[in-house]
Protein backbone atom coordinates (compact mmCIF):
# COMPACT_ATOMS: atom_id res chain seq x y z
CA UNK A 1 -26.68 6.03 -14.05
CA UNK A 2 -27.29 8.17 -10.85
CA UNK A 3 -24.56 7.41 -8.69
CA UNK A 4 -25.68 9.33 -5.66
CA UNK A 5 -21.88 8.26 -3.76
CA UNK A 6 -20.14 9.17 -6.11
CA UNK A 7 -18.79 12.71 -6.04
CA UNK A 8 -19.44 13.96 -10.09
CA UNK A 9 -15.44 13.94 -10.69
CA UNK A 10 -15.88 10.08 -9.47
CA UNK A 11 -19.17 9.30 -11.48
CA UNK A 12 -17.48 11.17 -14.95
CA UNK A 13 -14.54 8.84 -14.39
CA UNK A 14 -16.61 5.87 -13.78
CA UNK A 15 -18.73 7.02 -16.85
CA UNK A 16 -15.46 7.22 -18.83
CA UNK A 17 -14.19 3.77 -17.86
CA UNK A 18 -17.64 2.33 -18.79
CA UNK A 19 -17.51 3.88 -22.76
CA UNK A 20 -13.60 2.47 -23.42
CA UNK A 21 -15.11 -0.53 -22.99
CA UNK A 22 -13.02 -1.99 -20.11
CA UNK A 23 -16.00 -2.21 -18.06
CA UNK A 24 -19.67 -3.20 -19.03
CA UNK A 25 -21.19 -1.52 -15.79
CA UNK A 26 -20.59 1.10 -12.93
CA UNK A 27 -20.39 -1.85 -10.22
CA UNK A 28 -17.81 -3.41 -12.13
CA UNK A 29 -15.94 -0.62 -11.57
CA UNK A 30 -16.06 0.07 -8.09
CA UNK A 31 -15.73 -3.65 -7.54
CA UNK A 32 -12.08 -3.15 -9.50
CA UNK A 33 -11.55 0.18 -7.52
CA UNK A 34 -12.35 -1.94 -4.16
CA UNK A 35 -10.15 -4.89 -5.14
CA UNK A 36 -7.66 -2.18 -5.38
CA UNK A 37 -7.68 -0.73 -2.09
CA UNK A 38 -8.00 -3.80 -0.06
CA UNK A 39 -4.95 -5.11 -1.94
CA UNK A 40 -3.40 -1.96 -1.14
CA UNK A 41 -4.14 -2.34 2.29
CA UNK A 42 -3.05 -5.43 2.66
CA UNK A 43 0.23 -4.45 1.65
CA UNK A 44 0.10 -1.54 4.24
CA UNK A 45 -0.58 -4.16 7.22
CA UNK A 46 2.51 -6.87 5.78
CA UNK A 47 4.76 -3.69 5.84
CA UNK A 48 3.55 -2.96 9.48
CA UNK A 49 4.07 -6.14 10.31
CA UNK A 50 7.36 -6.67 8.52
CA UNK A 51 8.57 -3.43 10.66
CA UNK A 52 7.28 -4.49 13.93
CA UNK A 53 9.06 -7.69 13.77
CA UNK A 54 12.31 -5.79 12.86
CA UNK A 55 12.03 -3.67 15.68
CA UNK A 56 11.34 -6.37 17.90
CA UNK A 57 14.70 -8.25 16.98
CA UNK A 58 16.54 -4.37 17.24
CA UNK A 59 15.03 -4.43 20.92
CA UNK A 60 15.96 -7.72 21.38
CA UNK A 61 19.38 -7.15 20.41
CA UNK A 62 19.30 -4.12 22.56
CA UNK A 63 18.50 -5.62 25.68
CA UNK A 64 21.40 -8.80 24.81
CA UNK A 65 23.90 -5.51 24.93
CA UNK A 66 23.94 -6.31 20.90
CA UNK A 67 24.65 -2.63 20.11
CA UNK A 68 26.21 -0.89 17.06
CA UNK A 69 26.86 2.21 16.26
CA UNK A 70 24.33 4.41 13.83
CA UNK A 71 25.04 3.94 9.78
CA UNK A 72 22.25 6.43 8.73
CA UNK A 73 23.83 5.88 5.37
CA UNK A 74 23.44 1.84 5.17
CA UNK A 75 19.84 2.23 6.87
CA UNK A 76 18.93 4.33 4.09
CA UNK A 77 20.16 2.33 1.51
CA UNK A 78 18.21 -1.20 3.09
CA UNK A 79 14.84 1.22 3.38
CA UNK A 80 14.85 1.90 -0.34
CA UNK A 81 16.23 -1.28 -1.20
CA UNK A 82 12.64 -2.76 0.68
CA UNK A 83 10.54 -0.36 -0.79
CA UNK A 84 12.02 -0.90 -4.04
CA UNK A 85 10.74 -4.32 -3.15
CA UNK A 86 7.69 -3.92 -2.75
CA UNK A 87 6.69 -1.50 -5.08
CA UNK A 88 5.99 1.50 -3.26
């Protein structure tokens, strides 16, 4: 099962996965290891655009003269509260 990719960490693991029996071939997987990252991904770009759009209301606020002072504290508490949320 040449796997000329694969680096031969990746290609023992692959190997491994294949003899527990939770995969019948090599492309199955990679296909499982893709399906990974692009769902990983995905969650990268909604958390891009979830912080964009905050930013955008923080500058919109801005420019109505909407300003509060700084609560480090509180903004560190709603970051891991969102992360917490999302599982990462």
């Amino acid at each position: 099962m040449a796997m000329n990719f694969l680096t031969p960490d990746l290609e023992r693991y692959v190997k491994r996965k294949i003899e527990s029996g939770l995969y019948q071939t090599a492309g199955e997987v990679v296909c499982a290891g893709l399906r990974l990252l692009k769902e990983r991904e995905e969650l990268h770009q909604q958390t891009l655009r979830e912080l964009r759009r905050e930013i955008g209301i923080g500058i919109a606020e801005a420019d109505r003269g909407e300003l509060s002072s700084l609560d480090a504290a509180g903004t560190s508490r709603r970051l891991r509260a969102a992360r917490a949320k999302t599982g990462r």
